[in-house]
N, C-alpha and C. Protein backbone atom coordinates (compact mmCIF):
# COMPACT_ATOMS: atom_id res chain seq x y z
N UNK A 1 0.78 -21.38 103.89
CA UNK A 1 0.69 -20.40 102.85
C UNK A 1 0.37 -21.11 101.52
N UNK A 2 -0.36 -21.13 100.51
CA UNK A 2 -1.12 -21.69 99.54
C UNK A 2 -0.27 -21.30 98.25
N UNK A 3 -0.13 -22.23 97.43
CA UNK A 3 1.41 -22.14 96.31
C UNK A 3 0.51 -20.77 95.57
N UNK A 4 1.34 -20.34 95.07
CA UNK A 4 1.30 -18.54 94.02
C UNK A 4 0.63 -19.14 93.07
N UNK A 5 0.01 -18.35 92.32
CA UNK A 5 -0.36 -18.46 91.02
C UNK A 5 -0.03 -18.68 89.98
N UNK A 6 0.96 -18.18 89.90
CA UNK A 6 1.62 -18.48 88.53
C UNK A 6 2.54 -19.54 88.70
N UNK A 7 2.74 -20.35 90.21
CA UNK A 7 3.57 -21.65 90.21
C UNK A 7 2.40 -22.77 90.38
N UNK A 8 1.31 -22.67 90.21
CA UNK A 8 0.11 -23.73 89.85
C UNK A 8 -0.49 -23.61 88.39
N UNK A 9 0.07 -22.01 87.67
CA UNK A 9 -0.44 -22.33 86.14
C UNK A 9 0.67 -23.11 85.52
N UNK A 10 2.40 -22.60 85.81
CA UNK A 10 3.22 -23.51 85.51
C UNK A 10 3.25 -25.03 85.64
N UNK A 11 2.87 -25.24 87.06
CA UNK A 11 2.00 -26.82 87.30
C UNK A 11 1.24 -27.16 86.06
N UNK A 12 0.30 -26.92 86.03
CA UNK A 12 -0.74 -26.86 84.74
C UNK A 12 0.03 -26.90 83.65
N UNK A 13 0.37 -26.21 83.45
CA UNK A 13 1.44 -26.27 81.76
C UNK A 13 2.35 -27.45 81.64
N UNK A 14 2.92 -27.60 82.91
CA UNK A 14 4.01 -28.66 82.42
C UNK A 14 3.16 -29.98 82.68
N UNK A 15 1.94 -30.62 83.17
CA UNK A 15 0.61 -31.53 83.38
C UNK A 15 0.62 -31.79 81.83
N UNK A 16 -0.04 -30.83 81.37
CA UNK A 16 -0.79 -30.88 79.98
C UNK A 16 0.53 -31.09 79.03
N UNK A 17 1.87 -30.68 79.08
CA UNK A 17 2.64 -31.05 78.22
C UNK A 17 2.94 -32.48 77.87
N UNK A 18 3.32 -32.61 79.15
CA UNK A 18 2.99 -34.06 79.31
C UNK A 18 2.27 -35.12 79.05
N UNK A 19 1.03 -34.99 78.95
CA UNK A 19 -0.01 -35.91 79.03
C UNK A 19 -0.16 -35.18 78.00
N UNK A 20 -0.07 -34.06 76.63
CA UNK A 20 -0.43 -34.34 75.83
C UNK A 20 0.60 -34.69 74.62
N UNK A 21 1.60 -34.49 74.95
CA UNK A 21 2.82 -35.00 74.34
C UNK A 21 2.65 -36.43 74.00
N UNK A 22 2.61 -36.61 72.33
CA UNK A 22 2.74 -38.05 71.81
C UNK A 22 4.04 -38.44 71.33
N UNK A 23 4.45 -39.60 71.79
CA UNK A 23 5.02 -40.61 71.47
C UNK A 23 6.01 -40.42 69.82
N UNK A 24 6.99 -40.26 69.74
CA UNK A 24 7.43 -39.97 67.94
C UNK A 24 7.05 -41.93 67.41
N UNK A 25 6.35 -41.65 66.12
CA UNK A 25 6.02 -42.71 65.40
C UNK A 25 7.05 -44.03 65.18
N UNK A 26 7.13 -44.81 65.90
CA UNK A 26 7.60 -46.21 65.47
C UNK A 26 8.32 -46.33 63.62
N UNK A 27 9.29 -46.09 63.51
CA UNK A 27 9.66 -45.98 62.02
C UNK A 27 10.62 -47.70 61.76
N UNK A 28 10.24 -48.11 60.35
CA UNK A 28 10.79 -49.37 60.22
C UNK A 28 12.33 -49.13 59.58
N UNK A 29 13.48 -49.94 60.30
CA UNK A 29 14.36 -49.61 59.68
C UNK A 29 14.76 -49.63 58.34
N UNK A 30 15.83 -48.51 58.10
CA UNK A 30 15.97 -48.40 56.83
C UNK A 30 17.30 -49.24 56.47
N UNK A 31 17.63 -49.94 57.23
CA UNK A 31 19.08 -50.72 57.08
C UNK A 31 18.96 -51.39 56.09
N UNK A 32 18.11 -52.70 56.32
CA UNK A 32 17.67 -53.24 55.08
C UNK A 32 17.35 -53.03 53.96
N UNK A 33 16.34 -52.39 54.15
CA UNK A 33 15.72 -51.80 52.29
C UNK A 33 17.04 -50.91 51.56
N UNK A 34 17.91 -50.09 52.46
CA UNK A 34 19.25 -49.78 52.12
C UNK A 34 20.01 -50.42 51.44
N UNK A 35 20.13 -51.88 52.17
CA UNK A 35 21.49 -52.48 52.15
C UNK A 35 20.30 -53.83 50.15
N UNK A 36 19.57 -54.11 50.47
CA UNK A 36 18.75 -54.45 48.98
C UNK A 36 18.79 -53.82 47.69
N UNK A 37 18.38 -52.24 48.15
CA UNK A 37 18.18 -51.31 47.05
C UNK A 37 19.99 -51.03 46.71
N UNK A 38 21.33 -51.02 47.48
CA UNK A 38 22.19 -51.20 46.98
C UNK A 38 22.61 -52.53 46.04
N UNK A 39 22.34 -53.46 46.71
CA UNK A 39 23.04 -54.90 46.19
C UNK A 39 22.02 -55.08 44.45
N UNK A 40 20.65 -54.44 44.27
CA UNK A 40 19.67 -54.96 43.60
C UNK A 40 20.75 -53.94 42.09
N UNK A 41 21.28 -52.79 42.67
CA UNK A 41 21.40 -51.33 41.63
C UNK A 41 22.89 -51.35 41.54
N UNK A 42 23.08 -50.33 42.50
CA UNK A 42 24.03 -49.44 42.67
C UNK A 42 25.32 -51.10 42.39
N UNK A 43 25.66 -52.00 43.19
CA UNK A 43 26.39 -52.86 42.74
C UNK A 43 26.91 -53.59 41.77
N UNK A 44 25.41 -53.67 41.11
CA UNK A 44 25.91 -54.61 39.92
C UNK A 44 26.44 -54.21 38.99
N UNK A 45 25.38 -52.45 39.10
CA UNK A 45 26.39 -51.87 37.75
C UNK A 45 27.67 -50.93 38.17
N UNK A 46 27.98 -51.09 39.60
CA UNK A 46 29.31 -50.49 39.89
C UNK A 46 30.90 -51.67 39.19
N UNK A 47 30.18 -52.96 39.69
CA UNK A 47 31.37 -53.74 39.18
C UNK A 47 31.66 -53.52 37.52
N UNK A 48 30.79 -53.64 36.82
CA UNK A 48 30.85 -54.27 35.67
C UNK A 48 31.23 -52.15 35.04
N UNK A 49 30.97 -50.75 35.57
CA UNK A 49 31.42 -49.91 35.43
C UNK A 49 33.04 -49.69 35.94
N UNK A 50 33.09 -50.27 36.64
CA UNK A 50 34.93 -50.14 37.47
C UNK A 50 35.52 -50.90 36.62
N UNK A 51 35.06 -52.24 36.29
CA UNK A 51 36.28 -52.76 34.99
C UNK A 51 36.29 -52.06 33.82
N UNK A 52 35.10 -51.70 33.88
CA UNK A 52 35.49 -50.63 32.58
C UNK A 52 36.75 -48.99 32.66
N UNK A 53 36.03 -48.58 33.85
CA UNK A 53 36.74 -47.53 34.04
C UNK A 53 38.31 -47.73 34.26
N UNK A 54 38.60 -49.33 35.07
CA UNK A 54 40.18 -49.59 34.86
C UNK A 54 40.58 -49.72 33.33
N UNK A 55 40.17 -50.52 32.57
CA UNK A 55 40.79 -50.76 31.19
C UNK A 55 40.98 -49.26 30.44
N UNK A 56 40.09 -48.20 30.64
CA UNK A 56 40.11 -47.02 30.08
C UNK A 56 41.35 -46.06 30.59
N UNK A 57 41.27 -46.55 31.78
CA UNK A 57 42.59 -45.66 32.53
C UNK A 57 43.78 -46.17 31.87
N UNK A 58 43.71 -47.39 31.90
CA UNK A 58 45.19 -48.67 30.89
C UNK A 58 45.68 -48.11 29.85
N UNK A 59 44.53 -47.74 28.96
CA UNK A 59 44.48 -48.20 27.59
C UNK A 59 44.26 -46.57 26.57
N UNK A 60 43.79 -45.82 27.50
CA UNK A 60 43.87 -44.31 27.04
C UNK A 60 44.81 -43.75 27.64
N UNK A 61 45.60 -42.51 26.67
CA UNK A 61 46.54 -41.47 27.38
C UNK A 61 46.20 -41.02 28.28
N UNK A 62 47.16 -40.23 29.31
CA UNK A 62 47.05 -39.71 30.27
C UNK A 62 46.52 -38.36 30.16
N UNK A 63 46.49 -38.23 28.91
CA UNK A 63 46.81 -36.56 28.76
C UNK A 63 45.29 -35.95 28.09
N UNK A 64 44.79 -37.48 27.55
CA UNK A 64 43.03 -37.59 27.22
C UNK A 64 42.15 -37.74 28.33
N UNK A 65 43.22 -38.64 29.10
CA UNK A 65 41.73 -39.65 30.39
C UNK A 65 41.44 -37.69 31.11
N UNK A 66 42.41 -37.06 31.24
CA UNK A 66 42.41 -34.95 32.27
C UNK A 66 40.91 -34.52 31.51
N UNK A 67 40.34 -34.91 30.57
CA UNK A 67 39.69 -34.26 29.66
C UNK A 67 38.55 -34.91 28.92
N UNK A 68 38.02 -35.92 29.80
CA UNK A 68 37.23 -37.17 29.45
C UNK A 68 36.48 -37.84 30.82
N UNK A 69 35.45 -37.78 30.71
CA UNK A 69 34.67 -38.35 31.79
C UNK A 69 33.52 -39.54 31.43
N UNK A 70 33.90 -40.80 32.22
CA UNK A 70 32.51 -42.03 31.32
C UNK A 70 31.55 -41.46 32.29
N UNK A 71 30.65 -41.08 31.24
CA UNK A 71 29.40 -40.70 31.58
C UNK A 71 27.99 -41.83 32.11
N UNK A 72 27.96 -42.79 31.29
CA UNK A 72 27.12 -43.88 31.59
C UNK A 72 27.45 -44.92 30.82
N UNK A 73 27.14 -46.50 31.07
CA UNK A 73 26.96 -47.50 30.60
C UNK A 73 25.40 -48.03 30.82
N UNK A 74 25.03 -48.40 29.54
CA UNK A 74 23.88 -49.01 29.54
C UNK A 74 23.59 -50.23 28.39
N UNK A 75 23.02 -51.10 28.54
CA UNK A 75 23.23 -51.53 27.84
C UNK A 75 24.21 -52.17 26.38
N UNK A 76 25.32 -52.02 27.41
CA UNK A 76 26.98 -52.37 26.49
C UNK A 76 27.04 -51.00 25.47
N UNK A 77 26.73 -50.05 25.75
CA UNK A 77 27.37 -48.31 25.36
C UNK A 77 27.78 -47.90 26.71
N UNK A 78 29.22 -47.11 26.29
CA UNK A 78 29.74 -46.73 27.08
C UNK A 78 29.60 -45.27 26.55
N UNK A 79 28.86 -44.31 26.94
CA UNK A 79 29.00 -42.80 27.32
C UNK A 79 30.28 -42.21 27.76
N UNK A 80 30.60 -41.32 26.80
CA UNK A 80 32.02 -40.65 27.11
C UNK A 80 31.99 -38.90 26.80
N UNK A 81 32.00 -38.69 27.91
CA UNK A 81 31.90 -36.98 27.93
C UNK A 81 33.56 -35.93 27.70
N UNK A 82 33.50 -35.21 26.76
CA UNK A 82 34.83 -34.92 26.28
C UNK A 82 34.73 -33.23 26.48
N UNK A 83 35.58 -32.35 27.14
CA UNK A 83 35.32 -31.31 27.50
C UNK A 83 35.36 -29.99 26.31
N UNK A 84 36.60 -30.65 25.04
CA UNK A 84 36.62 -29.45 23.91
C UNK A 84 36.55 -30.59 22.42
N UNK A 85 36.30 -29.37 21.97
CA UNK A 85 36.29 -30.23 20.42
C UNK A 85 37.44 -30.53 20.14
N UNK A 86 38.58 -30.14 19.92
CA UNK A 86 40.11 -30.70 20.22
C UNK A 86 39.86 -31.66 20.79
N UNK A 87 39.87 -31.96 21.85
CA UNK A 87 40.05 -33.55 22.49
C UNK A 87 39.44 -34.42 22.05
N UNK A 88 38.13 -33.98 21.77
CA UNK A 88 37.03 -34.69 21.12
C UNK A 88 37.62 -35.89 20.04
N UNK A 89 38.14 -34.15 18.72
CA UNK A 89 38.72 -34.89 17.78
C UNK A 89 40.05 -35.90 17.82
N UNK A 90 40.67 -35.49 18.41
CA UNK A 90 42.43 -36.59 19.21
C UNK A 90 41.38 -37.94 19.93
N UNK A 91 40.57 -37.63 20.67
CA UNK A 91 40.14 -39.13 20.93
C UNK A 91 39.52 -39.86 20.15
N UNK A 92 38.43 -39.35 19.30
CA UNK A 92 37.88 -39.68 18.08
C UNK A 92 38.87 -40.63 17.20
N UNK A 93 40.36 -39.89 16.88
CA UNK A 93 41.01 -40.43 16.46
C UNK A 93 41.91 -41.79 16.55
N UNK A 94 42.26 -41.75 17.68
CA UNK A 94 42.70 -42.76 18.47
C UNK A 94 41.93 -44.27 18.56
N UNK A 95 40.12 -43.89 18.57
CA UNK A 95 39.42 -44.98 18.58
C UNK A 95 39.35 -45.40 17.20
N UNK A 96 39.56 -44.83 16.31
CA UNK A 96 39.21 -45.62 15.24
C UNK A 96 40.63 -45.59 14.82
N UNK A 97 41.92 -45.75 15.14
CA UNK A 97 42.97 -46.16 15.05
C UNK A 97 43.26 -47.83 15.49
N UNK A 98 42.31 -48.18 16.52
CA UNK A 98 42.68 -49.03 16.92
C UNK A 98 42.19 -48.94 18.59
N UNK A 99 42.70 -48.04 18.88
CA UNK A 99 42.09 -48.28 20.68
C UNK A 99 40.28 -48.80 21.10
N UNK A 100 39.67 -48.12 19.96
CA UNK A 100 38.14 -49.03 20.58
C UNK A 100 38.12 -50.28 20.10
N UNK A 101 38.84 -51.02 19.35
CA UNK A 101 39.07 -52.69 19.26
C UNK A 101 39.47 -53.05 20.98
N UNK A 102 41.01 -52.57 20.94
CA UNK A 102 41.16 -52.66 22.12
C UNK A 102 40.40 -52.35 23.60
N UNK A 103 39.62 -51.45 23.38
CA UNK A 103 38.88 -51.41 24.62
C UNK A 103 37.95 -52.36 24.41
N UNK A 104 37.14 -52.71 23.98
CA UNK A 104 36.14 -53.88 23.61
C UNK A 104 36.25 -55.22 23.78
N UNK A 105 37.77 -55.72 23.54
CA UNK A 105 38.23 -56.79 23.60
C UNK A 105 38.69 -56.64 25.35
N UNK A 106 39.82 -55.98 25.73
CA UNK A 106 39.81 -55.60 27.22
C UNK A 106 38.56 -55.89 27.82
N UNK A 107 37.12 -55.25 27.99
CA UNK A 107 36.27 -55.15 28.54
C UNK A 107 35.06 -55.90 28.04
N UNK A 108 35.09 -57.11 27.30
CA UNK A 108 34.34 -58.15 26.72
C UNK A 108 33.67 -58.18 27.87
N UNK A 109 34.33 -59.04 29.28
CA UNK A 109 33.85 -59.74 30.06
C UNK A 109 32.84 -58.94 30.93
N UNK A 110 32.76 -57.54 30.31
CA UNK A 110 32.26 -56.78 31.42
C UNK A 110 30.57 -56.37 30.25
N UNK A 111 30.79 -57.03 29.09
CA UNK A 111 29.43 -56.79 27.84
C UNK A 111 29.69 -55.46 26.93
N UNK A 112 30.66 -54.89 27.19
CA UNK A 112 30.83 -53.30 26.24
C UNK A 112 31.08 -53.96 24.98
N UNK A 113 30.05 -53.01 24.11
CA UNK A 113 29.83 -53.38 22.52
C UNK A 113 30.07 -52.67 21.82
N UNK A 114 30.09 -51.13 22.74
CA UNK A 114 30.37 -49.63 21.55
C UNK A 114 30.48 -48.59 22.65
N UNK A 115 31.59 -47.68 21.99
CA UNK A 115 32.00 -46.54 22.66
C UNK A 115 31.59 -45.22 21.94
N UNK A 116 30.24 -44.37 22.43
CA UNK A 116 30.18 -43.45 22.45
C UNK A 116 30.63 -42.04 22.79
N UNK A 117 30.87 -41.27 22.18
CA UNK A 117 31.61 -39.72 22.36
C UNK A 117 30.59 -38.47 22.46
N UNK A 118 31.13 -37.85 23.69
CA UNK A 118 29.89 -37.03 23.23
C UNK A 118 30.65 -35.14 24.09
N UNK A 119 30.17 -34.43 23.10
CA UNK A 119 31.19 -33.04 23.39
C UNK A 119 30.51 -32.79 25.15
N UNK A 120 30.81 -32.19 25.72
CA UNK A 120 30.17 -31.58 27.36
C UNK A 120 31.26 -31.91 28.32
N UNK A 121 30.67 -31.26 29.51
CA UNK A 121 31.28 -31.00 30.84
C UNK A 121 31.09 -31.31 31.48
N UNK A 122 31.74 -31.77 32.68
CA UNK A 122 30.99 -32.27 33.89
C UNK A 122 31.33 -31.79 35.32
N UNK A 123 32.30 -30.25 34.65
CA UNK A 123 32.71 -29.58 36.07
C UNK A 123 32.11 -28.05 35.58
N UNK A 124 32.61 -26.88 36.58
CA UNK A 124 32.32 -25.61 36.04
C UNK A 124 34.19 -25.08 36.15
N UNK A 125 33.82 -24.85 34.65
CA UNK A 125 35.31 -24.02 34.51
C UNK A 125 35.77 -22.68 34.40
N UNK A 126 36.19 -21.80 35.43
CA UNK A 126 36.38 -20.51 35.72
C UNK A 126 37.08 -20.34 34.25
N UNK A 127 36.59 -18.85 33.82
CA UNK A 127 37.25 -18.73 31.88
C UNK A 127 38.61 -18.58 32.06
N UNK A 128 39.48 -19.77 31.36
CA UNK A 128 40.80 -19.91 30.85
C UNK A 128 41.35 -20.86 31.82
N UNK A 129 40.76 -21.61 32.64
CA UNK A 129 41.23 -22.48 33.72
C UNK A 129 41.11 -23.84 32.86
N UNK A 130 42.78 -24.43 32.75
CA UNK A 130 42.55 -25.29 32.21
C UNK A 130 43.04 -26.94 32.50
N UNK A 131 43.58 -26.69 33.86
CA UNK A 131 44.53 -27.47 35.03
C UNK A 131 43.41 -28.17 35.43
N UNK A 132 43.44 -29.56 35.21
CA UNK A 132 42.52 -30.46 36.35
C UNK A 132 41.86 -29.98 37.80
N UNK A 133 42.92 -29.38 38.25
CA UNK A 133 43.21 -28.95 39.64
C UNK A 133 42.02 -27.43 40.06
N UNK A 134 42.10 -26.71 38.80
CA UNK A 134 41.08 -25.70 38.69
C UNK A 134 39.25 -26.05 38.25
N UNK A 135 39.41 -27.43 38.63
CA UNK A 135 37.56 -27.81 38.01
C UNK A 135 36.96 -28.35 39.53
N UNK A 136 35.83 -27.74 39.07
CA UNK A 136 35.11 -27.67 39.89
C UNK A 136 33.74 -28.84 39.81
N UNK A 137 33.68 -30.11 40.23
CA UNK A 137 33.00 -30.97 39.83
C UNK A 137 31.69 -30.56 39.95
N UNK A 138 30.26 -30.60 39.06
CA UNK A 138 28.85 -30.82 39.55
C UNK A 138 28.35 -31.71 38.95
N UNK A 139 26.97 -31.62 39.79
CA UNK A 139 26.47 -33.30 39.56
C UNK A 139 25.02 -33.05 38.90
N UNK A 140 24.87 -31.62 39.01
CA UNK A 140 23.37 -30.98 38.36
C UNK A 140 23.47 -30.99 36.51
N UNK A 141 22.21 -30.86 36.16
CA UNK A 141 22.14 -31.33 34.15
C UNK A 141 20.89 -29.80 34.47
């Protein structure tokens, strides 16, 4: 008895899948260029940002660091994001009391030359939420 028809077009179909089915492209790993593009960036200025960010935790109140985020270091400025004008002004104050000597001297070894302030946010805050615990971090500008 001679195979059915439609079990020799299925033949056929699964032939041609086959034989025309290519190969997925040979890709070069990304381990390396990973593990470079970290050590070249992301490292160097993680160390020399973490000693900073410890001395700031040291050396500022507890009750400022809830309400203060280092925004960037570049070039020995340290970026400091402050969530209200109140805090703004209490930290404002504090540095030119004396604490940005002290942070400067603390964080010599790390090149910080000047501490910038600057009013903004860096979470979304449901209106009147004012608990650490109620922020909502983003990473979008």
């Amino acid at each position: 008895m001679p195979p059915h028809r439609d079990q020799l077009a299925l033949a056929a179909l699964a032939r041609l899948h086959r034989v025309k089915q290519a190969p997925p492209p040979e890709a070069d790993p990304l381990g390396p260029e990973f593990v470079s593009f970290f050590k070249s960036t992301v490292q160097k200025r993680h160390t020399k940002f973490a000693a900073i960010a410890e001395c700031w935790e040291t050396l500022v109140p507890a009750t400022l660091t809830a309400h203060c985020a280092l925004e960037s270091y570049a070039r020995g400025t340290l970026t400091v994001l402050v969530d209200s004008s109140s805090h703004l002004y209490e930290l404002k104050q504090l540095l030119l009391a004396g604490l940005q000597q002290q942070l400067l001297l603390a964080c010599r070894a790390a090149g910080l030359r000047k501490i910038t302030l600057r009013p903004g946010r860096w979470y979304d805050a449901p209106p009147g939420a004012d608990a650490p615990a109620d922020r909502k971090v983003t990473f979008d500008r």
